[in-house]
PDB file of N, CA and C in Angstrom:
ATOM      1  N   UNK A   1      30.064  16.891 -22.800  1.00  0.00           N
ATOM      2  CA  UNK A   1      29.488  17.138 -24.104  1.00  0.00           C
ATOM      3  C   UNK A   1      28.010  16.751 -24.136  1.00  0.00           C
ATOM      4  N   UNK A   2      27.509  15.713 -23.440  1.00  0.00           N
ATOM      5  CA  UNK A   2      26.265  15.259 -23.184  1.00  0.00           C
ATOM      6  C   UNK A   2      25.065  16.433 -22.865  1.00  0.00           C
ATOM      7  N   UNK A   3      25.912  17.121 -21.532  1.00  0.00           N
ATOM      8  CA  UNK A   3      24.861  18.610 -21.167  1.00  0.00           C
ATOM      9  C   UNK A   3      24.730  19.420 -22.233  1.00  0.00           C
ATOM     10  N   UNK A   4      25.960  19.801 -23.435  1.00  0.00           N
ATOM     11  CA  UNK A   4      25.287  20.870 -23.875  1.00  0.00           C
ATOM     12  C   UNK A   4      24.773  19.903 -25.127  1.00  0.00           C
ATOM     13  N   UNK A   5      24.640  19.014 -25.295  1.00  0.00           N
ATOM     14  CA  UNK A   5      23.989  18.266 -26.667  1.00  0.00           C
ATOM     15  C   UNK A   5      22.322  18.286 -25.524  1.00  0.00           C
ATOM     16  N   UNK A   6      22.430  17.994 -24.361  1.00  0.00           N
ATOM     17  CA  UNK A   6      20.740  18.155 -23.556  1.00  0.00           C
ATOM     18  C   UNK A   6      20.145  19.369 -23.629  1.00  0.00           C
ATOM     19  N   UNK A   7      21.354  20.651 -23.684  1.00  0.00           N
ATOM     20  CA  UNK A   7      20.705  21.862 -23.640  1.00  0.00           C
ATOM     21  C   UNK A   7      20.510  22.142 -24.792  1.00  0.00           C
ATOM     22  N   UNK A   8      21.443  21.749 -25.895  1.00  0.00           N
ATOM     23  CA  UNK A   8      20.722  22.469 -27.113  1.00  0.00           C
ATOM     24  C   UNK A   8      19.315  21.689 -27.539  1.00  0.00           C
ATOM     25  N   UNK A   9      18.907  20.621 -27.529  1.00  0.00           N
ATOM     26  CA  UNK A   9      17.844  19.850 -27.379  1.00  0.00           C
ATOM     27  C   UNK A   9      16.308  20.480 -26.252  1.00  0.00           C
ATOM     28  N   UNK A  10      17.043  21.129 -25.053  1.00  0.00           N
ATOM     29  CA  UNK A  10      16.392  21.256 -24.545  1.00  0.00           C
ATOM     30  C   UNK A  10      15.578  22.586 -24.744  1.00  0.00           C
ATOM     31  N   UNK A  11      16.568  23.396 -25.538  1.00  0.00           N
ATOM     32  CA  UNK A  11      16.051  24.948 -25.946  1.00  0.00           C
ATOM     33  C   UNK A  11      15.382  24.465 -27.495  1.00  0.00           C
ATOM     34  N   UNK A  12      15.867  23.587 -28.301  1.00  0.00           N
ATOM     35  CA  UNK A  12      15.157  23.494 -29.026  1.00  0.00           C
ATOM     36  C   UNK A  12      13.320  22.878 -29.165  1.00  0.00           C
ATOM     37  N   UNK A  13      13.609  22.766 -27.895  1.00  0.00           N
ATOM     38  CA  UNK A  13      11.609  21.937 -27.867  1.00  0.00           C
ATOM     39  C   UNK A  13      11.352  23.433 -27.386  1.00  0.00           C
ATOM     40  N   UNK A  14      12.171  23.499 -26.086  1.00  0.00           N
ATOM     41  CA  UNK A  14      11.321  25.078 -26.130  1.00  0.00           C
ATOM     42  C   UNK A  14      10.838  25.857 -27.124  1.00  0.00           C
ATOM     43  N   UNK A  15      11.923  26.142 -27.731  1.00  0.00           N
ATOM     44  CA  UNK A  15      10.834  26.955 -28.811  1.00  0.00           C
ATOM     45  C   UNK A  15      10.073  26.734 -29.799  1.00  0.00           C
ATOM     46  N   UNK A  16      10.100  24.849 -30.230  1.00  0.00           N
ATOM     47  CA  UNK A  16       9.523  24.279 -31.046  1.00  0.00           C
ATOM     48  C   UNK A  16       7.783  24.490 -30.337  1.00  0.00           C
ATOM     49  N   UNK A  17       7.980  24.288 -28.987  1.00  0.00           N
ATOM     50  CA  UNK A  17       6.906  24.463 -28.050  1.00  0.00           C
ATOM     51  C   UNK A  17       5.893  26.114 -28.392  1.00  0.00           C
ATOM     52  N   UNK A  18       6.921  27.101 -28.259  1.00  0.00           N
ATOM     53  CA  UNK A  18       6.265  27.797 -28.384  1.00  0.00           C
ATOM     54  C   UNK A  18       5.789  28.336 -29.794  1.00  0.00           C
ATOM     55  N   UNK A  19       6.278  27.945 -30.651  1.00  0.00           N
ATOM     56  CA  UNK A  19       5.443  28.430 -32.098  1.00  0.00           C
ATOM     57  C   UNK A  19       4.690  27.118 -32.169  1.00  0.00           C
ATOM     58  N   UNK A  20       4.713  26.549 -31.914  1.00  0.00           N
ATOM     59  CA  UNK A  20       3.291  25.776 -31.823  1.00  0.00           C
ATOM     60  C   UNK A  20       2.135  25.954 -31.197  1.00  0.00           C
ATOM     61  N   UNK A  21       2.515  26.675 -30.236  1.00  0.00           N
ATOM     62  CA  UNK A  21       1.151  26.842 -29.283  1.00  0.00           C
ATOM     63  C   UNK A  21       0.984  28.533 -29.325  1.00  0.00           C
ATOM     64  N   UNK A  22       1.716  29.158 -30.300  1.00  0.00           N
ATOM     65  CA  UNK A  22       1.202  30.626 -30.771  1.00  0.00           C
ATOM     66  C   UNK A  22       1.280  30.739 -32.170  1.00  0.00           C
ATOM     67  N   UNK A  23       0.284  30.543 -32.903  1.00  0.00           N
ATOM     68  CA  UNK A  23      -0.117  30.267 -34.262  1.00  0.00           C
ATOM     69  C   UNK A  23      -0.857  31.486 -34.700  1.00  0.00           C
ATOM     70  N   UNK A  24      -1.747  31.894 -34.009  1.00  0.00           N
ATOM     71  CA  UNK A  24      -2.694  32.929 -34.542  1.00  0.00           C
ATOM     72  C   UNK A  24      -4.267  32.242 -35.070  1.00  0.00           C
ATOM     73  N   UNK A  25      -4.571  30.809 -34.360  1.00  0.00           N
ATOM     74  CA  UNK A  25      -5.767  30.005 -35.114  1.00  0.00           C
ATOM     75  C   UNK A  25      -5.877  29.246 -33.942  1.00  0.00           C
ATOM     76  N   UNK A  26      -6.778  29.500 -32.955  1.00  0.00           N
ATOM     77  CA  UNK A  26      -6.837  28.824 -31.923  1.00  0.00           C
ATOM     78  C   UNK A  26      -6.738  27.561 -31.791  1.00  0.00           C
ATOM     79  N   UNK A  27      -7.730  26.458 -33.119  1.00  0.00           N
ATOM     80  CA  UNK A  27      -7.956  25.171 -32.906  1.00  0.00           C
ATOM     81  C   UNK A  27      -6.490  24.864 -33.252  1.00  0.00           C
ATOM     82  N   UNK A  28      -5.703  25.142 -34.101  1.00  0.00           N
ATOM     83  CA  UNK A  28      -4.437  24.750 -34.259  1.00  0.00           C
ATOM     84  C   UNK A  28      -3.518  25.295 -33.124  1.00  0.00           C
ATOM     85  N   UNK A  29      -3.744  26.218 -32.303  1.00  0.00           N
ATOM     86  CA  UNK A  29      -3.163  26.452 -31.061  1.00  0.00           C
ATOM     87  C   UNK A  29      -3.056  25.043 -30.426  1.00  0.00           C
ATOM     88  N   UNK A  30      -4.267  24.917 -30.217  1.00  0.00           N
ATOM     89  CA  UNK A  30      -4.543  23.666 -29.271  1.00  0.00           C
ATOM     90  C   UNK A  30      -4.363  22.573 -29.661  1.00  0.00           C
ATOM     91  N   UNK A  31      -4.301  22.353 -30.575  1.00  0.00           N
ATOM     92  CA  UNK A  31      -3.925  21.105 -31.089  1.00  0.00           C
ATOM     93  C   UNK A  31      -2.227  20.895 -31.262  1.00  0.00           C
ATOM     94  N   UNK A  32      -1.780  21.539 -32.115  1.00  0.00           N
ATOM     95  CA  UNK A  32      -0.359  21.807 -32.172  1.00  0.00           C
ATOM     96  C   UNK A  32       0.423  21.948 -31.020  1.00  0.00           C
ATOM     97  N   UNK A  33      -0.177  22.974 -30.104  1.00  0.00           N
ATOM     98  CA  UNK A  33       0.713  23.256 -28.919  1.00  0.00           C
ATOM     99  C   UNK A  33       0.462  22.061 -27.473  1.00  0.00           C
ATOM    100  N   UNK A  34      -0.948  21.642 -27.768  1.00  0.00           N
ATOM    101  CA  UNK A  34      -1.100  20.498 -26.466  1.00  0.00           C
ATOM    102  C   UNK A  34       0.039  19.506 -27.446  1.00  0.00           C
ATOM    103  N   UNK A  35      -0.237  18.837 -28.780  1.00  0.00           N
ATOM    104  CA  UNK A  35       0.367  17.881 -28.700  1.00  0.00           C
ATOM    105  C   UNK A  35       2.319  18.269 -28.394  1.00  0.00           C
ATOM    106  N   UNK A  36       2.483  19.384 -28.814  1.00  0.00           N
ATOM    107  CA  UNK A  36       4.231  19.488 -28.669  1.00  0.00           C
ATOM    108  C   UNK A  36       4.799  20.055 -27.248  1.00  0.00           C
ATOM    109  N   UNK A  37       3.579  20.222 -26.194  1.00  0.00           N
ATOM    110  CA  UNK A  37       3.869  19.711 -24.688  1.00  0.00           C
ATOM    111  C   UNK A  37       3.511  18.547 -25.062  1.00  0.00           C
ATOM    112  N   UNK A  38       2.784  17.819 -24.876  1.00  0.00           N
ATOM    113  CA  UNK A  38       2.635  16.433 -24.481  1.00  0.00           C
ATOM    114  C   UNK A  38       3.772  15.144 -25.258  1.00  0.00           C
ATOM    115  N   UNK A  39       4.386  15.585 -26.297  1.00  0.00           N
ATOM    116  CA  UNK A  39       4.904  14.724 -27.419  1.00  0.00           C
ATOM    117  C   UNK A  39       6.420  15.023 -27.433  1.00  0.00           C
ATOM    118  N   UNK A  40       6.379  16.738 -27.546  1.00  0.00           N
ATOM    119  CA  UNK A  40       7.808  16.793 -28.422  1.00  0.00           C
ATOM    120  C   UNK A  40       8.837  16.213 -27.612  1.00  0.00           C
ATOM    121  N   UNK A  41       9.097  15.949 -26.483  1.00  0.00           N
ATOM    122  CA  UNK A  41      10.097  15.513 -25.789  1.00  0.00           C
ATOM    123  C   UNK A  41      10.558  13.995 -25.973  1.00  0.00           C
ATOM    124  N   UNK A  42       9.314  13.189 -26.349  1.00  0.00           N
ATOM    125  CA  UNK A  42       9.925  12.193 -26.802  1.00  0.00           C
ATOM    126  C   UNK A  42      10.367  11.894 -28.906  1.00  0.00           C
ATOM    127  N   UNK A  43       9.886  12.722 -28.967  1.00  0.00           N
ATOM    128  CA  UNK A  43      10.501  12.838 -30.854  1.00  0.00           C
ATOM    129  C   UNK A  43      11.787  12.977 -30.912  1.00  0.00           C
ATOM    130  N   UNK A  44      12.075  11.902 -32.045  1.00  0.00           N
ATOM    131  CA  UNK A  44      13.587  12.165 -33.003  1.00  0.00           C
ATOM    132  C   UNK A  44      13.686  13.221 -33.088  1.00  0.00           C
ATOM    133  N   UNK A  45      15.008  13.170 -33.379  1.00  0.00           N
ATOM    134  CA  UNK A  45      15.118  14.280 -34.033  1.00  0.00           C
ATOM    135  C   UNK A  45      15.072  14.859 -35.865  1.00  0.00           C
ATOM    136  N   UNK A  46      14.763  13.160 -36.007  1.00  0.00           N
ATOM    137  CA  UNK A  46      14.091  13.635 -37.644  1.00  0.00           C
ATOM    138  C   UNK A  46      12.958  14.178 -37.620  1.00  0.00           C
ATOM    139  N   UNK A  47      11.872  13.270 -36.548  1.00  0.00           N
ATOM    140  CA  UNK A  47      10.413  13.327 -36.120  1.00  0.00           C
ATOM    141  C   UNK A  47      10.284  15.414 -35.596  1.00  0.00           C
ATOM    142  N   UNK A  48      11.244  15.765 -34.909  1.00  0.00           N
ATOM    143  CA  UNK A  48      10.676  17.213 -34.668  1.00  0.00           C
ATOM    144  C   UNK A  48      11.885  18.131 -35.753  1.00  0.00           C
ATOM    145  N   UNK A  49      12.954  17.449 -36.529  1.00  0.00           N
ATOM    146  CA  UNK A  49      12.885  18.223 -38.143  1.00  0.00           C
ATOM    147  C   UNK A  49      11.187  18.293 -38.940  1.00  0.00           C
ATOM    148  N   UNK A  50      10.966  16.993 -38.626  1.00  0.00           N
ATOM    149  CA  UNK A  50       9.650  16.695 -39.412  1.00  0.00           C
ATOM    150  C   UNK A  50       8.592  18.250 -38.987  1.00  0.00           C
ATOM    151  N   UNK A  51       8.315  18.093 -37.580  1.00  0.00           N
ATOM    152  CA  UNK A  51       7.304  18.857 -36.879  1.00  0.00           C
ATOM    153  C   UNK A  51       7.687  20.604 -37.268  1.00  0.00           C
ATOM    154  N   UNK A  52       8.880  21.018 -37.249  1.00  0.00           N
ATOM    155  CA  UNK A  52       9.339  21.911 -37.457  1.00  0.00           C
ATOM    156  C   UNK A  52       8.815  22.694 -39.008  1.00  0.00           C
ATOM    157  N   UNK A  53       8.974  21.515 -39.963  1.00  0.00           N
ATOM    158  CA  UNK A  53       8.807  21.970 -41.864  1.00  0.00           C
ATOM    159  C   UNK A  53       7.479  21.873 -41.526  1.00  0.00           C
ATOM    160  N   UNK A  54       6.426  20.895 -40.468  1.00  0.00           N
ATOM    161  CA  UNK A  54       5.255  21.307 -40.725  1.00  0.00           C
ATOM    162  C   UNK A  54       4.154  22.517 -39.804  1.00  0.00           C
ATOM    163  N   UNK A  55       5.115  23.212 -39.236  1.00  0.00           N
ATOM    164  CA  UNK A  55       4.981  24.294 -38.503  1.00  0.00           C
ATOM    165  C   UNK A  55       5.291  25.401 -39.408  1.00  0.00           C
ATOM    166  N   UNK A  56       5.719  25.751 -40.450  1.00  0.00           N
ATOM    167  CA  UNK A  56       5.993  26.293 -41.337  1.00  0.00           C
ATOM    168  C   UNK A  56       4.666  26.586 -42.302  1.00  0.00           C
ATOM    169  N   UNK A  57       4.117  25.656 -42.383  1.00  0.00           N
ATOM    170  CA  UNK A  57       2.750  25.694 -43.422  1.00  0.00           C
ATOM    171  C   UNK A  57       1.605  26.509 -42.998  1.00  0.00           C
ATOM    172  N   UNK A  58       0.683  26.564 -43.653  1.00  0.00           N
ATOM    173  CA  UNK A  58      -0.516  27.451 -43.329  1.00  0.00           C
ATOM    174  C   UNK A  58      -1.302  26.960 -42.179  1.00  0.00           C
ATOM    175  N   UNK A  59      -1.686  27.760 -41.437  1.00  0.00           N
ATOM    176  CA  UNK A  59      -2.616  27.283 -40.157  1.00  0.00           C
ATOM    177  C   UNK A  59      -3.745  26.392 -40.100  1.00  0.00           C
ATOM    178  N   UNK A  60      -4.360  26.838 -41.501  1.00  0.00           N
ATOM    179  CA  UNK A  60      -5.837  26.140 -42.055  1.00  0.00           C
ATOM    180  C   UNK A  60      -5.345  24.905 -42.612  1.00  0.00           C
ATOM    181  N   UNK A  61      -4.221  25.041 -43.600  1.00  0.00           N
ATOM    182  CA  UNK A  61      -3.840  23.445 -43.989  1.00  0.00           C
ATOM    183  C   UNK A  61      -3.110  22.766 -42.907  1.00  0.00           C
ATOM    184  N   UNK A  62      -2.805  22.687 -41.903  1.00  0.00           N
ATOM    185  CA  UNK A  62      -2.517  21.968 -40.768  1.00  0.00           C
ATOM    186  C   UNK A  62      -4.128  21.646 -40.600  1.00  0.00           C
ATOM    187  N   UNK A  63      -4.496  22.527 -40.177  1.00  0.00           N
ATOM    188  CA  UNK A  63      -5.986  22.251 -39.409  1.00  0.00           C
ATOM    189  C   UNK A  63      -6.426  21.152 -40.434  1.00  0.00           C
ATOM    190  N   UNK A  64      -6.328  21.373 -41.343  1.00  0.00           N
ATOM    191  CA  UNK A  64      -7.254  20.334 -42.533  1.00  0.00           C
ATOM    192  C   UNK A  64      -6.392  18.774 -42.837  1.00  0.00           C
ATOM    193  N   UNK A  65      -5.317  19.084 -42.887  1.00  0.00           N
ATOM    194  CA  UNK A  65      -4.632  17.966 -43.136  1.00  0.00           C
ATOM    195  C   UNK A  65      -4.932  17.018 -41.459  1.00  0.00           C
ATOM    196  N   UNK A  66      -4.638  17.717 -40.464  1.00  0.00           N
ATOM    197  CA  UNK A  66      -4.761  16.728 -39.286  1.00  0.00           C
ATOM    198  C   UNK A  66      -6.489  15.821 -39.165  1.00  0.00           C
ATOM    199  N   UNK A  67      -7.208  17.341 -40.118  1.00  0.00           N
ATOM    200  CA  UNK A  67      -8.511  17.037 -39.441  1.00  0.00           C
ATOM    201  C   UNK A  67      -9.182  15.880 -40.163  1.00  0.00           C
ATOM    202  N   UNK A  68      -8.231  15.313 -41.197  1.00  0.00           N
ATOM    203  CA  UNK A  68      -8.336  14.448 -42.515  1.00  0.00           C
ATOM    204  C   UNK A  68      -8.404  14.263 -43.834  1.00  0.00           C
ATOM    205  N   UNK A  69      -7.773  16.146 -44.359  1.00  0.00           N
ATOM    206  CA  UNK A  69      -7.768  16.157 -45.732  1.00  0.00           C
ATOM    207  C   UNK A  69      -6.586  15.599 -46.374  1.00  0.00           C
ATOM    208  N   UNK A  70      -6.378  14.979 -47.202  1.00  0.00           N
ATOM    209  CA  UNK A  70      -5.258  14.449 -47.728  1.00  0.00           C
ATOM    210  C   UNK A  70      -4.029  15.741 -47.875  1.00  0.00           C
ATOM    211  N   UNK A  71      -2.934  15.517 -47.417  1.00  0.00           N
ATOM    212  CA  UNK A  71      -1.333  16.209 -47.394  1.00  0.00           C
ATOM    213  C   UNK A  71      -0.877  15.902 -48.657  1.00  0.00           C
ATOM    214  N   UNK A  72      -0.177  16.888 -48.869  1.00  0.00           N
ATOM    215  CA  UNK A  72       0.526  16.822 -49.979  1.00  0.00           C
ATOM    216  C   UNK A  72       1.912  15.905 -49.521  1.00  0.00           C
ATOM    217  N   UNK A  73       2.054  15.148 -50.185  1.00  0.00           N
ATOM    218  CA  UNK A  73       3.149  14.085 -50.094  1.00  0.00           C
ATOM    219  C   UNK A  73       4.632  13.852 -48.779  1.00  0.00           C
ATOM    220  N   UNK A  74       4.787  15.483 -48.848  1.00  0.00           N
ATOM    221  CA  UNK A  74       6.420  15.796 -48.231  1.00  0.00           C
ATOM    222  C   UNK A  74       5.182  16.064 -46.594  1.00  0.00           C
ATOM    223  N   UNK A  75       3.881  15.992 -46.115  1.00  0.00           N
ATOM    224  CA  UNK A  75       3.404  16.079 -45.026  1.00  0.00           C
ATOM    225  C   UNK A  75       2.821  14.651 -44.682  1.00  0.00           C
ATOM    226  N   UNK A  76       2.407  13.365 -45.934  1.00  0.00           N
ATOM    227  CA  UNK A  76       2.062  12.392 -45.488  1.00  0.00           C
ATOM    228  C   UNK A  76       2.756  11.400 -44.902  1.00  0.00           C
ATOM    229  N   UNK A  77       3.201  11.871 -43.322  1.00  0.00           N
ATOM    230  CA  UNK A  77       4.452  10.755 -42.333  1.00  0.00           C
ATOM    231  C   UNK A  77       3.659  10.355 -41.490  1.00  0.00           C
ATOM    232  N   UNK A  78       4.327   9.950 -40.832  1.00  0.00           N
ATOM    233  CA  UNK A  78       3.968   9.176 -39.547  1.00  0.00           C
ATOM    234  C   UNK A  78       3.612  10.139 -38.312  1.00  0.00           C
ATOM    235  N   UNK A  79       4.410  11.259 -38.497  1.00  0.00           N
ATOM    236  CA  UNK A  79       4.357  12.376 -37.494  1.00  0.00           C
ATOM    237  C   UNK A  79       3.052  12.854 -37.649  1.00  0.00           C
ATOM    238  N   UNK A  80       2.408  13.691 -39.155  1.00  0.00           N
ATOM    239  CA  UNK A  80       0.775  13.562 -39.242  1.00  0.00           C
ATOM    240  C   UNK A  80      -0.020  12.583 -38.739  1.00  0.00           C
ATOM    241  N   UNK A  81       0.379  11.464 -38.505  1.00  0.00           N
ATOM    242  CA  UNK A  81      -1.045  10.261 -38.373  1.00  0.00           C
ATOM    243  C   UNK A  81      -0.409  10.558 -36.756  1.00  0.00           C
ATOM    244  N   UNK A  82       0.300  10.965 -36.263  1.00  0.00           N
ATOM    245  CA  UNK A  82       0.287  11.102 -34.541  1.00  0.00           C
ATOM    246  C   UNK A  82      -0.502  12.208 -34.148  1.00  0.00           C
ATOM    247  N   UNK A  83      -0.274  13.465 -35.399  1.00  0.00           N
ATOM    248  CA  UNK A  83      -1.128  14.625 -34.709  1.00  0.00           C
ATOM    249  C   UNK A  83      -2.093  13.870 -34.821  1.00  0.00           C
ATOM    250  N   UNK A  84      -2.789  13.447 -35.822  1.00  0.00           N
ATOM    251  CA  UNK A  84      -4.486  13.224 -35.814  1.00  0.00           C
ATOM    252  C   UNK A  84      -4.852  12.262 -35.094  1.00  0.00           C
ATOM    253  N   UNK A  85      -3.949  11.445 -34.154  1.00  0.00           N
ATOM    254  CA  UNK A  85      -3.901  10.382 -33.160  1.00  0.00           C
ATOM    255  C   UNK A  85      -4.529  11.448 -31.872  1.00  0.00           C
ATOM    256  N   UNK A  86      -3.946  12.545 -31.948  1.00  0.00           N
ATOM    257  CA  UNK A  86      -3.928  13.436 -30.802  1.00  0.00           C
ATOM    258  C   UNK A  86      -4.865  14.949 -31.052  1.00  0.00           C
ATOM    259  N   UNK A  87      -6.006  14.661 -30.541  1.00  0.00           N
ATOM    260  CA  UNK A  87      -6.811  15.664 -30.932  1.00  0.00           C
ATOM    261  C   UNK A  87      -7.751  15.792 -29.951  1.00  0.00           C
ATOM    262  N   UNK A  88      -7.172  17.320 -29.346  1.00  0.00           N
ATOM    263  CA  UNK A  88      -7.645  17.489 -27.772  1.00  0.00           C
ATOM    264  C   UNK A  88      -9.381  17.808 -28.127  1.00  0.00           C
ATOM    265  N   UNK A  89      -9.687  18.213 -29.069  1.00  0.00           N
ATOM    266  CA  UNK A  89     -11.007  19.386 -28.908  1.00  0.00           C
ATOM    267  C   UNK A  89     -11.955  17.709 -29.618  1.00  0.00           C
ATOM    268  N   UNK A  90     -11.796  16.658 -29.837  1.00  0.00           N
ATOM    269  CA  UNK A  90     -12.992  15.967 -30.338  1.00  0.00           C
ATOM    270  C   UNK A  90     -13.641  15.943 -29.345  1.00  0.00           C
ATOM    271  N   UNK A  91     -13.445  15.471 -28.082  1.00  0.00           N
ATOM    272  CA  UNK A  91     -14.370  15.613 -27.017  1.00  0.00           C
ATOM    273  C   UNK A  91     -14.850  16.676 -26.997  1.00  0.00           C
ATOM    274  N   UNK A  92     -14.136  18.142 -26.605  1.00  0.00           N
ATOM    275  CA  UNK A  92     -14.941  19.552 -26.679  1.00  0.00           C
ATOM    276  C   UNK A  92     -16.123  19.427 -27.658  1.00  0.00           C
ATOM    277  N   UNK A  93     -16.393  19.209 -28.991  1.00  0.00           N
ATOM    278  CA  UNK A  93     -17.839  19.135 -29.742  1.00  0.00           C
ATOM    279  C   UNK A  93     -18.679  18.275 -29.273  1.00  0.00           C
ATOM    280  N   UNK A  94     -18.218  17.689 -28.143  1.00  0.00           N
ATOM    281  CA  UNK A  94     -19.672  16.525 -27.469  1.00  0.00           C
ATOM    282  C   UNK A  94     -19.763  15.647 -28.760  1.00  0.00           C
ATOM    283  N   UNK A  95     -19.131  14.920 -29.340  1.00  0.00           N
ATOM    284  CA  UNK A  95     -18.610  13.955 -30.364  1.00  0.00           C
ATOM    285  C   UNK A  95     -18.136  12.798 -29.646  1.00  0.00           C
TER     286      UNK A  95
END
């Protein structure tokens, strides 16, 4: 029972993986999709319910909420303060 509780886990990052890292908004490409290679494997599974409802939202309000605009309430977790922990392109602006 263990393997298929690993496989359904394991297909589920997959594809959590890939709508994250095909958005249609590059900086949120990269941001979203480096952090859910680099992250999603170790997230709860509340933590990538969490990632999931906020993969759902608009591309620009991701972008804005990570980039430091205040979230509307049901986005201000812990899982937000990790994306904005994780933000591949600050170096890219020579910042």
């Amino acid at each position: 029972m263990t393997d298929l509780t690993d496989d359904a886990r394991a297909h589920r990052l997959k594809k959590l993986k890939f709508r994250a890292s095909r958005r249609g908004f590059r900086e949120a490409d990269l941001i979203l999709g480096g952090f859910a290679d680099a992250c999603a494997a170790e997230l709860s599974e509340a933590d990538l319910d969490r990632f999931e409802r906020l993969l759902e939202q608009s591309d620009h309000d991701i972008f804005a909420w990570i980039m430091g605009a205040q979230p509307p309430a049901a986005f201000d977790h812990d899982l937000l303060a990790r994306l904005r922990a994780y933000r591949p392109l600050a170096g890219a602006a020579g910042g």
